[in-house]
PDB file of N, CA and C in Angstrom:
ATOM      1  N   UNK A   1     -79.156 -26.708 -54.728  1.00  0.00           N
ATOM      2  CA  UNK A   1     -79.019 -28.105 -55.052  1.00  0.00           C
ATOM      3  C   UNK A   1     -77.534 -28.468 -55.046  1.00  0.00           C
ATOM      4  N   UNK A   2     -77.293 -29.297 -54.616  1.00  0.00           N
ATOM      5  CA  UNK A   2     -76.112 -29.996 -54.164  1.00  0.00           C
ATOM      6  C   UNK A   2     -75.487 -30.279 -55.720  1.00  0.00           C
ATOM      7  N   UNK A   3     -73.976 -29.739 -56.272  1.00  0.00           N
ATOM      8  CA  UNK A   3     -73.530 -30.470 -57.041  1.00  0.00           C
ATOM      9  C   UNK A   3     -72.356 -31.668 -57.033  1.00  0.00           C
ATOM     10  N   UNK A   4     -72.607 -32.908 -57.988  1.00  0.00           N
ATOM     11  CA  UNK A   4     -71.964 -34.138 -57.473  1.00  0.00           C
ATOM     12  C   UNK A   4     -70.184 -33.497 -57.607  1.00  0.00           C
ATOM     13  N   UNK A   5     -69.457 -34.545 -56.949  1.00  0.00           N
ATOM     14  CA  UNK A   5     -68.128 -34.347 -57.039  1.00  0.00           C
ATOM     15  C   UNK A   5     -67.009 -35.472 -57.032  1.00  0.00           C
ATOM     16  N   UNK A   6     -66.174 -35.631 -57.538  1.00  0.00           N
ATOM     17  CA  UNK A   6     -65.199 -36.804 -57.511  1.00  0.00           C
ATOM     18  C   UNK A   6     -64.211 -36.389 -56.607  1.00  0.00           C
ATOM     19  N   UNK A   7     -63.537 -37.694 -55.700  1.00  0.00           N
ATOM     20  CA  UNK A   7     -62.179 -37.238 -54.626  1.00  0.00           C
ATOM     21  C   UNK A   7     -62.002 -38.751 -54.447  1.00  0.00           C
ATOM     22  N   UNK A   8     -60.555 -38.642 -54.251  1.00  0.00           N
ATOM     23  CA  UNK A   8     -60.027 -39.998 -54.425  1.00  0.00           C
ATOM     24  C   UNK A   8     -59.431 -40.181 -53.060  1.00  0.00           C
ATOM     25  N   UNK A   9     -59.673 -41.036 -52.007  1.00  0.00           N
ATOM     26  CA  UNK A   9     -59.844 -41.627 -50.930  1.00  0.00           C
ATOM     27  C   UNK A   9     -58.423 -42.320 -50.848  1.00  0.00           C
ATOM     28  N   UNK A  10     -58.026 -42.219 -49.118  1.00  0.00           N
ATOM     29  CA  UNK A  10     -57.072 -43.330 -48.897  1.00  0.00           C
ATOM     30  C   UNK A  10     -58.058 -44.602 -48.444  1.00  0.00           C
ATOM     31  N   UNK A  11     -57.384 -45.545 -49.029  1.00  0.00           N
ATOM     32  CA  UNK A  11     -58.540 -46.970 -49.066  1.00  0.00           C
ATOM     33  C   UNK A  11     -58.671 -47.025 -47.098  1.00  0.00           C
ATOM     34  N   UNK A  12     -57.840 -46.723 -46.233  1.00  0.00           N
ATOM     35  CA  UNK A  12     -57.999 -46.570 -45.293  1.00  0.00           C
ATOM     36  C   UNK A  12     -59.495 -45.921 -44.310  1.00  0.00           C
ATOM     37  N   UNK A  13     -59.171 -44.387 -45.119  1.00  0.00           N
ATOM     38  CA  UNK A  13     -60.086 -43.062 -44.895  1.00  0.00           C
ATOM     39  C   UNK A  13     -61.805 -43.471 -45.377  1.00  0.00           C
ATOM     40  N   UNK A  14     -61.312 -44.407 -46.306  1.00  0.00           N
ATOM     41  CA  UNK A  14     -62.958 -44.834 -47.050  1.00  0.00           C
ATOM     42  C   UNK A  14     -63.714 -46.067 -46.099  1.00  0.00           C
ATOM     43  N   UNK A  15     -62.584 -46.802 -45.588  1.00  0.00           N
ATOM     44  CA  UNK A  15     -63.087 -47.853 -44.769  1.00  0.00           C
ATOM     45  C   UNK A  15     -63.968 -47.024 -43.713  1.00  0.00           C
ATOM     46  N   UNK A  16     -63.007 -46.222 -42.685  1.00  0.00           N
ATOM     47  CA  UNK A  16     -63.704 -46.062 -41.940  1.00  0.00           C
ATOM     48  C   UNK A  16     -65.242 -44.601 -42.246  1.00  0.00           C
ATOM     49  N   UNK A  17     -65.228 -44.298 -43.188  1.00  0.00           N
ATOM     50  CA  UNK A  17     -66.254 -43.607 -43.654  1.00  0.00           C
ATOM     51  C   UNK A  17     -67.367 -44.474 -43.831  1.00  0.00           C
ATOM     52  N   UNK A  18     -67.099 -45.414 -44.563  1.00  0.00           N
ATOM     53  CA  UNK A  18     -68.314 -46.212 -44.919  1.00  0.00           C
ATOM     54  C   UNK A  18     -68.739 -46.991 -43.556  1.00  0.00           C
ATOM     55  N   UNK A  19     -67.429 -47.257 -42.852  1.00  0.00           N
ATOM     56  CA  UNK A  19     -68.016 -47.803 -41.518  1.00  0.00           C
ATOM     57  C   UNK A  19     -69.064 -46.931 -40.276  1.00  0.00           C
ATOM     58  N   UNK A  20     -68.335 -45.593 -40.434  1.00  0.00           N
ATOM     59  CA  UNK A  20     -69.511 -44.360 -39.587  1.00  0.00           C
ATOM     60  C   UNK A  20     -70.759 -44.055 -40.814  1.00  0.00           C
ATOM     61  N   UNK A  21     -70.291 -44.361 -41.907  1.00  0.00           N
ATOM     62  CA  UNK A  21     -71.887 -44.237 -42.470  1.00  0.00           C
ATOM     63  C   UNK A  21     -72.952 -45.597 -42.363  1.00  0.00           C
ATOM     64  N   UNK A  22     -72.193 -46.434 -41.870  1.00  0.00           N
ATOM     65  CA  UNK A  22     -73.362 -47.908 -41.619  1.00  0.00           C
ATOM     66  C   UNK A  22     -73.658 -47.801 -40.905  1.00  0.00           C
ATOM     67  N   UNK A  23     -73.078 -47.649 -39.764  1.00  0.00           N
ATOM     68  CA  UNK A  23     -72.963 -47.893 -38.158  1.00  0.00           C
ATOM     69  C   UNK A  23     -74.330 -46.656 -37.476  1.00  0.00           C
ATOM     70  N   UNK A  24     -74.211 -45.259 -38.238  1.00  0.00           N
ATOM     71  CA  UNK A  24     -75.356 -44.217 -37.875  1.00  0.00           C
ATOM     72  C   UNK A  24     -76.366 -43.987 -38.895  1.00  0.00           C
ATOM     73  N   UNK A  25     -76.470 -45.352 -39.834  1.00  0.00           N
ATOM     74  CA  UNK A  25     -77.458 -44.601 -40.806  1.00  0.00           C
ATOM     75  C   UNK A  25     -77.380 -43.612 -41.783  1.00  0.00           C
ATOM     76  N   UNK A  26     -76.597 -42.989 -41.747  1.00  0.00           N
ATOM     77  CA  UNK A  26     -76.098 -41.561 -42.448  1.00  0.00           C
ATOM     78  C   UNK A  26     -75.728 -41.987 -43.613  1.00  0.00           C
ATOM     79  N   UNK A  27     -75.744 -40.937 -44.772  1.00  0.00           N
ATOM     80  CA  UNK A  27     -75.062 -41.427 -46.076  1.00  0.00           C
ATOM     81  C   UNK A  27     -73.506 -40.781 -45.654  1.00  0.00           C
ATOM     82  N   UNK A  28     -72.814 -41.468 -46.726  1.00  0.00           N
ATOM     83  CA  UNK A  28     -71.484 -40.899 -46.850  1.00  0.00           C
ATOM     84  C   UNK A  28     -71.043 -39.446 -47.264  1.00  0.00           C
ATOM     85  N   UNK A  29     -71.807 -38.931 -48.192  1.00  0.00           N
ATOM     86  CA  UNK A  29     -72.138 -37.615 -48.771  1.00  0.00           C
ATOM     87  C   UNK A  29     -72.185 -36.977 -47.599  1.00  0.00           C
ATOM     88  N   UNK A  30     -73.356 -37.326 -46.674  1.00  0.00           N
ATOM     89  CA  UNK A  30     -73.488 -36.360 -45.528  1.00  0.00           C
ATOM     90  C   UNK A  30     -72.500 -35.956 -44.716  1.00  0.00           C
ATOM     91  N   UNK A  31     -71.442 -37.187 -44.089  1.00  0.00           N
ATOM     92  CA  UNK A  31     -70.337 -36.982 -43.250  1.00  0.00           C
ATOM     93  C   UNK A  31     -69.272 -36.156 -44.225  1.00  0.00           C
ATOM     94  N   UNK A  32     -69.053 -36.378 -45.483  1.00  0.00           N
ATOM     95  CA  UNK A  32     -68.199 -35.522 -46.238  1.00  0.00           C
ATOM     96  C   UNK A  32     -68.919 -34.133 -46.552  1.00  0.00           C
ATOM     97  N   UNK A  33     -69.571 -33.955 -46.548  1.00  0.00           N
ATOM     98  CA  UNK A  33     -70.586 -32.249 -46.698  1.00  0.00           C
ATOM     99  C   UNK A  33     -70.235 -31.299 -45.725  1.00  0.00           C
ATOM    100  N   UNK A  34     -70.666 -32.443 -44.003  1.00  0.00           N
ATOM    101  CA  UNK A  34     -70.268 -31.677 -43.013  1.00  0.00           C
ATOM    102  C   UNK A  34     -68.178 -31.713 -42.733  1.00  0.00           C
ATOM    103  N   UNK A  35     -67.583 -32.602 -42.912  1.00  0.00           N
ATOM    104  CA  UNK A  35     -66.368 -32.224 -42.848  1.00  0.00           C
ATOM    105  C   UNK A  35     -65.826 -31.123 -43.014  1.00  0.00           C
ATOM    106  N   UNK A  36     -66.133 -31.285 -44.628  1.00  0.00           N
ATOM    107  CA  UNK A  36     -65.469 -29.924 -46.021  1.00  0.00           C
ATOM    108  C   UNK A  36     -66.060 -28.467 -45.573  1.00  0.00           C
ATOM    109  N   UNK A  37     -67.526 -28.629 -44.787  1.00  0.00           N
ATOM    110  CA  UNK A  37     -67.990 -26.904 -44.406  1.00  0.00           C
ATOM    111  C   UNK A  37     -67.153 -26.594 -43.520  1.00  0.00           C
ATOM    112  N   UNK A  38     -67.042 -27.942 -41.978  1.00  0.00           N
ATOM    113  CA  UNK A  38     -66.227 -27.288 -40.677  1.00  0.00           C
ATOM    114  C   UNK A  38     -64.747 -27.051 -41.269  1.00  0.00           C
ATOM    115  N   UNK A  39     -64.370 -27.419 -42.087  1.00  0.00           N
ATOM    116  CA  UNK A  39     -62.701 -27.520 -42.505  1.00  0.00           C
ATOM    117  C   UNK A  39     -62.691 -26.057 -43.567  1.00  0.00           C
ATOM    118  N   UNK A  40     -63.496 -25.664 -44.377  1.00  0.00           N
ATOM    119  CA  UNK A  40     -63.432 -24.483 -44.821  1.00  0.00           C
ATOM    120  C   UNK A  40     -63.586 -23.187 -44.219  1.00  0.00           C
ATOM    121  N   UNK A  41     -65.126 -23.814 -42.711  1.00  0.00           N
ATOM    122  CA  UNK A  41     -64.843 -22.552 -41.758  1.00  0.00           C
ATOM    123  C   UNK A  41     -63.417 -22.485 -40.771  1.00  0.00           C
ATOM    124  N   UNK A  42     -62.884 -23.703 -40.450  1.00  0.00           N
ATOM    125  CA  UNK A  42     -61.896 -23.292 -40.004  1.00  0.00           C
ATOM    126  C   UNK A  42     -60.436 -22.517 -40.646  1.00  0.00           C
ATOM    127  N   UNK A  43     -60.391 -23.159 -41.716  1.00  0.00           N
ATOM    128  CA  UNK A  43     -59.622 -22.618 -43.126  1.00  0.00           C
ATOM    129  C   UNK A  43     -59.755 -20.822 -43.122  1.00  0.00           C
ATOM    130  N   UNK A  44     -61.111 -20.021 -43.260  1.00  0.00           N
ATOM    131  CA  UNK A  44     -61.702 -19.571 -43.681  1.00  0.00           C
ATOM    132  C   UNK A  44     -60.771 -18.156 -42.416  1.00  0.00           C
ATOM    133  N   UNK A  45     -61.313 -19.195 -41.342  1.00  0.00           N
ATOM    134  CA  UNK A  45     -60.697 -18.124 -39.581  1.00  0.00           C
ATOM    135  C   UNK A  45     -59.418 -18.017 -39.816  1.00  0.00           C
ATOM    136  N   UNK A  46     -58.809 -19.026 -39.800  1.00  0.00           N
ATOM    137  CA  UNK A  46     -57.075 -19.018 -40.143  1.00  0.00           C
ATOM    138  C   UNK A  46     -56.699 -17.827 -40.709  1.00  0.00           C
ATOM    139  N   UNK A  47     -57.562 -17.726 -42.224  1.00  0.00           N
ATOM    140  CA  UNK A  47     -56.778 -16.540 -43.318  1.00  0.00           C
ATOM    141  C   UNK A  47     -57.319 -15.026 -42.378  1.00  0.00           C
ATOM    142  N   UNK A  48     -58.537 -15.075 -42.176  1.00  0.00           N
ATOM    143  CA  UNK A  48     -58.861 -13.784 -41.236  1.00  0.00           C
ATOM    144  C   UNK A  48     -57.786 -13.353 -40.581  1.00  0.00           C
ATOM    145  N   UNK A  49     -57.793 -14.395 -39.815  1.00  0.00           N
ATOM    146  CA  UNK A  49     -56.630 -14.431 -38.707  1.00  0.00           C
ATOM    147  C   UNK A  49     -55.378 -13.859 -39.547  1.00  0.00           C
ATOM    148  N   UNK A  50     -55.156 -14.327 -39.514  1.00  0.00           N
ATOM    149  CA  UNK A  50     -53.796 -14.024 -40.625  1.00  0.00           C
ATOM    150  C   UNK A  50     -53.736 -12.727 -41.437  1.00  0.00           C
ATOM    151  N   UNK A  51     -54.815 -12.403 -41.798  1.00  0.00           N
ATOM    152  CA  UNK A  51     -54.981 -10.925 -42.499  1.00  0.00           C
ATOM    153  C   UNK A  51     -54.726  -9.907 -41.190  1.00  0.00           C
ATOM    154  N   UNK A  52     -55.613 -10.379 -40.094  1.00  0.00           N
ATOM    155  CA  UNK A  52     -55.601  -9.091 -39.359  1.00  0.00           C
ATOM    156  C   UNK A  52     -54.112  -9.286 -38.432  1.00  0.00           C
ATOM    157  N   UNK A  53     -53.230 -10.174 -38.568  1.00  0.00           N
ATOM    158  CA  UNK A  53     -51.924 -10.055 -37.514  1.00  0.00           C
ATOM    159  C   UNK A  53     -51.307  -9.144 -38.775  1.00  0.00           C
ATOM    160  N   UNK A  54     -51.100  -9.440 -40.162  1.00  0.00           N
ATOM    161  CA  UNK A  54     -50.300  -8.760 -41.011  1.00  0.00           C
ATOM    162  C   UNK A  54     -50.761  -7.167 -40.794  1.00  0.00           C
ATOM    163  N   UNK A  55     -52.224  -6.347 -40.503  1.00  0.00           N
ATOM    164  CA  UNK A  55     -52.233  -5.804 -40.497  1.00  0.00           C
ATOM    165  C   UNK A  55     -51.953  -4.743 -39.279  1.00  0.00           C
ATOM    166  N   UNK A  56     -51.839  -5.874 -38.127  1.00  0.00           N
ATOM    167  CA  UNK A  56     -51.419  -4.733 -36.797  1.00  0.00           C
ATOM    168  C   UNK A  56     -49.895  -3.940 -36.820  1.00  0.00           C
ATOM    169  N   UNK A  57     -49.082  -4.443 -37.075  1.00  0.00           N
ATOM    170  CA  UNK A  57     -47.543  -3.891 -37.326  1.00  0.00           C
ATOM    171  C   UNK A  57     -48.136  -2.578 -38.439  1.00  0.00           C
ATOM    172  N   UNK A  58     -49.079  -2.302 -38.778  1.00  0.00           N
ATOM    173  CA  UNK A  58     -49.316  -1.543 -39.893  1.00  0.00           C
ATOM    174  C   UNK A  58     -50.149  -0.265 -39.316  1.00  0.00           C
ATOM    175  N   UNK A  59     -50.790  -0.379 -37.808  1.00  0.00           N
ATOM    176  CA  UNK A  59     -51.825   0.310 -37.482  1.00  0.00           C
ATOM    177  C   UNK A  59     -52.857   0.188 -37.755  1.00  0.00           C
ATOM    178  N   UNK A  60     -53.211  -0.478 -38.967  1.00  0.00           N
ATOM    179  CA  UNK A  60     -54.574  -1.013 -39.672  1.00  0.00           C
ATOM    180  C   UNK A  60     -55.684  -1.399 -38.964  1.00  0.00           C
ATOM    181  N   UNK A  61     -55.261  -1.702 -37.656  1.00  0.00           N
ATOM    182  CA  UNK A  61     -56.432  -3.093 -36.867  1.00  0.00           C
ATOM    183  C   UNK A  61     -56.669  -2.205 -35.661  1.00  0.00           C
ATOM    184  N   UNK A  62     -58.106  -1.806 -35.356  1.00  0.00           N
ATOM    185  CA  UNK A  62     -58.389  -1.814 -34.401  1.00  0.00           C
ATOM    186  C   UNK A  62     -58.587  -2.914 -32.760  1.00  0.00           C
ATOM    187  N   UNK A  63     -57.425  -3.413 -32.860  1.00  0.00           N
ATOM    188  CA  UNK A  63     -57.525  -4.622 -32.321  1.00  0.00           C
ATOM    189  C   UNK A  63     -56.985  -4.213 -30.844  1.00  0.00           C
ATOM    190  N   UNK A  64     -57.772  -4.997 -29.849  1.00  0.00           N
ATOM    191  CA  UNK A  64     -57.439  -4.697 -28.823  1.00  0.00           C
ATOM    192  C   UNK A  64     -57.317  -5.729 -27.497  1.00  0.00           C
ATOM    193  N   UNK A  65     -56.728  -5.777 -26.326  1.00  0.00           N
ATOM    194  CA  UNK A  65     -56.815  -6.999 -25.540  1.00  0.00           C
ATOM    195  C   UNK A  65     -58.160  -7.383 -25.123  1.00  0.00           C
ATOM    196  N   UNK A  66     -58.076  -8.656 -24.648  1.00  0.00           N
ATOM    197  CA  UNK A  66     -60.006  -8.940 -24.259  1.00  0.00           C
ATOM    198  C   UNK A  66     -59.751  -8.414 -22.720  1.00  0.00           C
ATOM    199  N   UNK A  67     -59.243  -8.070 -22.121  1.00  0.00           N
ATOM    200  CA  UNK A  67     -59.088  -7.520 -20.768  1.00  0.00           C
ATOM    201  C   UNK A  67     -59.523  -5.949 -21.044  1.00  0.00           C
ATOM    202  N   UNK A  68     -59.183  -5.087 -22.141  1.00  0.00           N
ATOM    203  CA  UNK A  68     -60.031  -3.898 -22.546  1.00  0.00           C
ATOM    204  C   UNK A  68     -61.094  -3.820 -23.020  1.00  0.00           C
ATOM    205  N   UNK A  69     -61.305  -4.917 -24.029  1.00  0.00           N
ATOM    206  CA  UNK A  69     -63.296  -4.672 -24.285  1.00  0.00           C
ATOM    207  C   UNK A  69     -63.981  -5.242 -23.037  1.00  0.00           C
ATOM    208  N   UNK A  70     -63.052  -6.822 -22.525  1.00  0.00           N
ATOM    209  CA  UNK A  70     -64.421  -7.041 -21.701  1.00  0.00           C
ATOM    210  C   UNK A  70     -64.784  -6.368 -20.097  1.00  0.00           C
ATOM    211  N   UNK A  71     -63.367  -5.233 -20.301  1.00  0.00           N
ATOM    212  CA  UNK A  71     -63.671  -3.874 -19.218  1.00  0.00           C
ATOM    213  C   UNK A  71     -65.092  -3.193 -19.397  1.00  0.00           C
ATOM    214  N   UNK A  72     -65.142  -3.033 -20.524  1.00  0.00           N
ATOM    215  CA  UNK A  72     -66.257  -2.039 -20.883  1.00  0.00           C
ATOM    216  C   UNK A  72     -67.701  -2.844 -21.181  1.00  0.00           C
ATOM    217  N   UNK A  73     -67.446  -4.130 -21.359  1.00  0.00           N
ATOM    218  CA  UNK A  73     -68.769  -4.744 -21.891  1.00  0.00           C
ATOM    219  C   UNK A  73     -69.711  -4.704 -20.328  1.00  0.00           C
ATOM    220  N   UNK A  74     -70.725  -4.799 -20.565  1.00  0.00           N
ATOM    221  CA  UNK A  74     -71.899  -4.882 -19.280  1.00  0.00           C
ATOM    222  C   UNK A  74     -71.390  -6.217 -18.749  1.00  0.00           C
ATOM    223  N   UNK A  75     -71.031  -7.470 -18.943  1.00  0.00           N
ATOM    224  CA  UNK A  75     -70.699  -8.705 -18.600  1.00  0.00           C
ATOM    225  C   UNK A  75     -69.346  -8.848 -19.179  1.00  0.00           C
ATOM    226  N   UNK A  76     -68.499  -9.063 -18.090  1.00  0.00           N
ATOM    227  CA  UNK A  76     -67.343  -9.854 -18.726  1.00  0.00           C
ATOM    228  C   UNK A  76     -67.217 -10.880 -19.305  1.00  0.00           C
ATOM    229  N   UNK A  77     -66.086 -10.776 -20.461  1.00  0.00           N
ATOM    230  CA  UNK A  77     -65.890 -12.328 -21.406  1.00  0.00           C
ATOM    231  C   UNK A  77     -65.661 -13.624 -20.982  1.00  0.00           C
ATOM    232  N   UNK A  78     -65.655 -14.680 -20.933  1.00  0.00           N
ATOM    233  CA  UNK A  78     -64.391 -15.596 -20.326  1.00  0.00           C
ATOM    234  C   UNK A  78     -63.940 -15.883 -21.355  1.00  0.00           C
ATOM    235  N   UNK A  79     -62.809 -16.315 -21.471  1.00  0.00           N
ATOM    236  CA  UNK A  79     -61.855 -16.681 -21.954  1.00  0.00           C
ATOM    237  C   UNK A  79     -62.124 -18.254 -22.070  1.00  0.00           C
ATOM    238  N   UNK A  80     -62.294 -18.173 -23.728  1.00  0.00           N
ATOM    239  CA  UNK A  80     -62.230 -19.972 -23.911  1.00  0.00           C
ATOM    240  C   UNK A  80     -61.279 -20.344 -24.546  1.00  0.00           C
ATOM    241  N   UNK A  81     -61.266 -21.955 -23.828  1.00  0.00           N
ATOM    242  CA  UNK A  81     -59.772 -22.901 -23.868  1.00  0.00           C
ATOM    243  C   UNK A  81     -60.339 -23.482 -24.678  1.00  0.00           C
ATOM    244  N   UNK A  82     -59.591 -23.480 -25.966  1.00  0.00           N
ATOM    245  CA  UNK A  82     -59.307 -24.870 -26.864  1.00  0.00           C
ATOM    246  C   UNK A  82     -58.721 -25.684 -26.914  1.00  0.00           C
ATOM    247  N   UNK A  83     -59.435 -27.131 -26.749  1.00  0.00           N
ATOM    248  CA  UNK A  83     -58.735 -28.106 -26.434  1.00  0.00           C
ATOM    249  C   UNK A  83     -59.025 -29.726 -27.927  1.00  0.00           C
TER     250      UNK A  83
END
């Protein structure tokens, strides 16, 4: 069960919230639910990220180029562009 929460808005940020919540039907809750998950999973990759660069200078990381795993995989990787 969902618990409620208080956050204080730029009167800007609220306009256009309430405007994508009229405009698709959607509650406002909903577009802020999904924000805060994609922004914590991205949050979430960052620190990963970040754990495993601190740990290569260390030997720690089995980490390797994608040109060596996707040697060995049955199908090669491609390489995706973020844009």
């Amino acid at each position: 069960m969902a618990t409620p929460t208080t956050i204080e808005l730029d009167p800007a940020i609220k306009a256009r919230l309430d405007q994508l919540a009229h405009s698709t039907g959607r509650s406002k809750a909903f577009f802020l639910q999904e924000l805060i998950a994609q922004g914590m999973d991205d949050l979430e990759d960052i620190d990963f990220a970040g754990l495993a660069v601190e740990c290569l200078p260390r030997g720690e990381s089995t980490a390797r180029p994608l040109d060596a795993v996707s040697a060995t995989a049955k199908r090669p990787f491609k390489q995706r562009v973020r844009r």
